[in-house]
PDB file of N, CA and C in Angstrom:
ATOM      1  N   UNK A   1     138.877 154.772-272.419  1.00  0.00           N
ATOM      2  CA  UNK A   1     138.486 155.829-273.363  1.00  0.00           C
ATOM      3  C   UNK A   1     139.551 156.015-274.453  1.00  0.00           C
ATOM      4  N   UNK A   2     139.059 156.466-275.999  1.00  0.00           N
ATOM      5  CA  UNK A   2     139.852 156.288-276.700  1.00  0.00           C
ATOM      6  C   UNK A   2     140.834 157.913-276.640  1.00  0.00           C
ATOM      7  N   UNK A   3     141.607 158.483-277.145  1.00  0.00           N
ATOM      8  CA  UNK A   3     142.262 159.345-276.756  1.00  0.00           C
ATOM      9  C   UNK A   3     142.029 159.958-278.444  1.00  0.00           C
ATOM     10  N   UNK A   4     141.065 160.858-278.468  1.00  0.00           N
ATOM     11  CA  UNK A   4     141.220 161.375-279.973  1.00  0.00           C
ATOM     12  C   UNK A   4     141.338 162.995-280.147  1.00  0.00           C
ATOM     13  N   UNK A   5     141.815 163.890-281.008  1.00  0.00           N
ATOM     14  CA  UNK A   5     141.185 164.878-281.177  1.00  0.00           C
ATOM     15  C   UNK A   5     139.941 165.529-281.761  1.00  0.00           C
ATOM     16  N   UNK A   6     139.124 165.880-280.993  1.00  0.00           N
ATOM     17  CA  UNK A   6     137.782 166.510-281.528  1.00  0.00           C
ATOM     18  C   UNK A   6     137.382 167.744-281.193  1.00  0.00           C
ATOM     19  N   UNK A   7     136.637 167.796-282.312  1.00  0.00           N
ATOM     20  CA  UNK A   7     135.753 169.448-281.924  1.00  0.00           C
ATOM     21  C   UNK A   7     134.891 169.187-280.382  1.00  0.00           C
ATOM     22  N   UNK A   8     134.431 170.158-279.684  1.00  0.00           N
ATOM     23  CA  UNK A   8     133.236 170.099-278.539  1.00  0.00           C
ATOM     24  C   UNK A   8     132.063 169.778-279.708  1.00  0.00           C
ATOM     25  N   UNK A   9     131.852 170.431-280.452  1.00  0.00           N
ATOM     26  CA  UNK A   9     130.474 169.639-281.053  1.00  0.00           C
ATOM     27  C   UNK A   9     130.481 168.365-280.964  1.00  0.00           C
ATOM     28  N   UNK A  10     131.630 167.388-281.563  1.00  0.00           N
ATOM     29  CA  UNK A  10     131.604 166.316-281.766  1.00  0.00           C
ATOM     30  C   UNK A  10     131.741 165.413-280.111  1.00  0.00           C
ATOM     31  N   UNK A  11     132.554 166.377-279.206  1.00  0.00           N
ATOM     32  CA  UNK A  11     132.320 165.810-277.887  1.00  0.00           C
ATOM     33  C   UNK A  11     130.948 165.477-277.137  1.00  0.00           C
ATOM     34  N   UNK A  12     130.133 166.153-277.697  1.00  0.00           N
ATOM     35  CA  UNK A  12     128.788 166.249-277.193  1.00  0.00           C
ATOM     36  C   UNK A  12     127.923 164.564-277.814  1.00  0.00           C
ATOM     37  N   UNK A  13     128.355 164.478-278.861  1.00  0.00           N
ATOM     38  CA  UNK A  13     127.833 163.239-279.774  1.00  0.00           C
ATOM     39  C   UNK A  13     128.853 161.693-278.825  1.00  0.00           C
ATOM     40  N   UNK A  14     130.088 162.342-278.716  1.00  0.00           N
ATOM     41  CA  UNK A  14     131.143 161.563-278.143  1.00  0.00           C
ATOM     42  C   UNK A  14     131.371 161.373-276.996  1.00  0.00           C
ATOM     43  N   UNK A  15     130.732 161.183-276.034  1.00  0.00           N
ATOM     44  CA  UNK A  15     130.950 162.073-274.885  1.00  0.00           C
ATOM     45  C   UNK A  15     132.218 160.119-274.347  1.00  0.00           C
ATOM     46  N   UNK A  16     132.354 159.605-274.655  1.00  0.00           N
ATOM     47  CA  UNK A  16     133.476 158.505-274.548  1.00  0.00           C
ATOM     48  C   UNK A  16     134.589 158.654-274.842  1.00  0.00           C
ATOM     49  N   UNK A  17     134.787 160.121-275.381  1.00  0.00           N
ATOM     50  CA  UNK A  17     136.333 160.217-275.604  1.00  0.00           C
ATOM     51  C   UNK A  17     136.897 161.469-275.288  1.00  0.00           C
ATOM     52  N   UNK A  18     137.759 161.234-274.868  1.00  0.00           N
ATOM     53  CA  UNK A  18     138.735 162.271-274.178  1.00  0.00           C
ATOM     54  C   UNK A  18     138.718 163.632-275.088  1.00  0.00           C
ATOM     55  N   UNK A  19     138.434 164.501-275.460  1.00  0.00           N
ATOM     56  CA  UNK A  19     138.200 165.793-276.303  1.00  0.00           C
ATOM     57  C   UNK A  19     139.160 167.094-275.933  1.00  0.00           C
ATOM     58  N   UNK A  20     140.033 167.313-276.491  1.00  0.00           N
ATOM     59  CA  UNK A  20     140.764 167.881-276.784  1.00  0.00           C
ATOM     60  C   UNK A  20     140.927 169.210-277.864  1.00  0.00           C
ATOM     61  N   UNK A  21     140.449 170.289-277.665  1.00  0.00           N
ATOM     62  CA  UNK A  21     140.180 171.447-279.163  1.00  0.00           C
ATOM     63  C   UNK A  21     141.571 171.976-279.724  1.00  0.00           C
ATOM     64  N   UNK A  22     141.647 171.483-281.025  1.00  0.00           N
ATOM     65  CA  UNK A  22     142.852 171.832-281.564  1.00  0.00           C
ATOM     66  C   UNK A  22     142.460 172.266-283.245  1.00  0.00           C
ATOM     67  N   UNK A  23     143.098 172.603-283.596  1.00  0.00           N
ATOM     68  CA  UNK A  23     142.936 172.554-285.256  1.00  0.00           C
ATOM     69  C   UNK A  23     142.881 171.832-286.088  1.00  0.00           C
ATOM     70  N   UNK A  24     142.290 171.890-287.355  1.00  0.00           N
ATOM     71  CA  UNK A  24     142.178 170.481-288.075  1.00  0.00           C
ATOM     72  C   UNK A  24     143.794 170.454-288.552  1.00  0.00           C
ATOM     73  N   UNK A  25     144.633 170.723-288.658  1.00  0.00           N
ATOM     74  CA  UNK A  25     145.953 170.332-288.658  1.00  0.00           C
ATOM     75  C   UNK A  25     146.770 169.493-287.308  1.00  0.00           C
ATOM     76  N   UNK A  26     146.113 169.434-286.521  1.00  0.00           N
ATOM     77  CA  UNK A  26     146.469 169.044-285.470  1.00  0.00           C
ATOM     78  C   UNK A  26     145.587 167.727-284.723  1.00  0.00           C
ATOM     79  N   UNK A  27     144.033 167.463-285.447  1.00  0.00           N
ATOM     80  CA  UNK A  27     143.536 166.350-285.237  1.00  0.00           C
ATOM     81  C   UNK A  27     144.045 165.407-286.552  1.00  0.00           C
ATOM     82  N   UNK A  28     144.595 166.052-287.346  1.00  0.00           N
ATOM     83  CA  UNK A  28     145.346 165.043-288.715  1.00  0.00           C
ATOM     84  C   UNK A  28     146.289 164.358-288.417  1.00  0.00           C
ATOM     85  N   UNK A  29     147.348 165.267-287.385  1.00  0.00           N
ATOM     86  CA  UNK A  29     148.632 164.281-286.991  1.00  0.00           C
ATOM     87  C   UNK A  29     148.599 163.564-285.669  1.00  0.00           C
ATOM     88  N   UNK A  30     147.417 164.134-285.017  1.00  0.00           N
ATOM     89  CA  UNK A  30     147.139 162.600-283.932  1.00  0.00           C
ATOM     90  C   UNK A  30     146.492 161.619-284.786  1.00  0.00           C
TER      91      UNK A  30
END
């Protein structure tokens, strides 16, 4: 699995990646 930051909305579409809820400042610097 790839290791990304995402919204749960997008986890739902994603369900292959590890989902993590953070801020969009914080899915920028992963």
């Amino acid at each position: 699995c790839r290791r990304r930051a995402r919204h749960s909305v997008d986890v739902a579409q994603d369900p292959d990646i590890e989902t993590i809820d953070l801020t969009e400042s914080d899915i920028e610097d992963s």
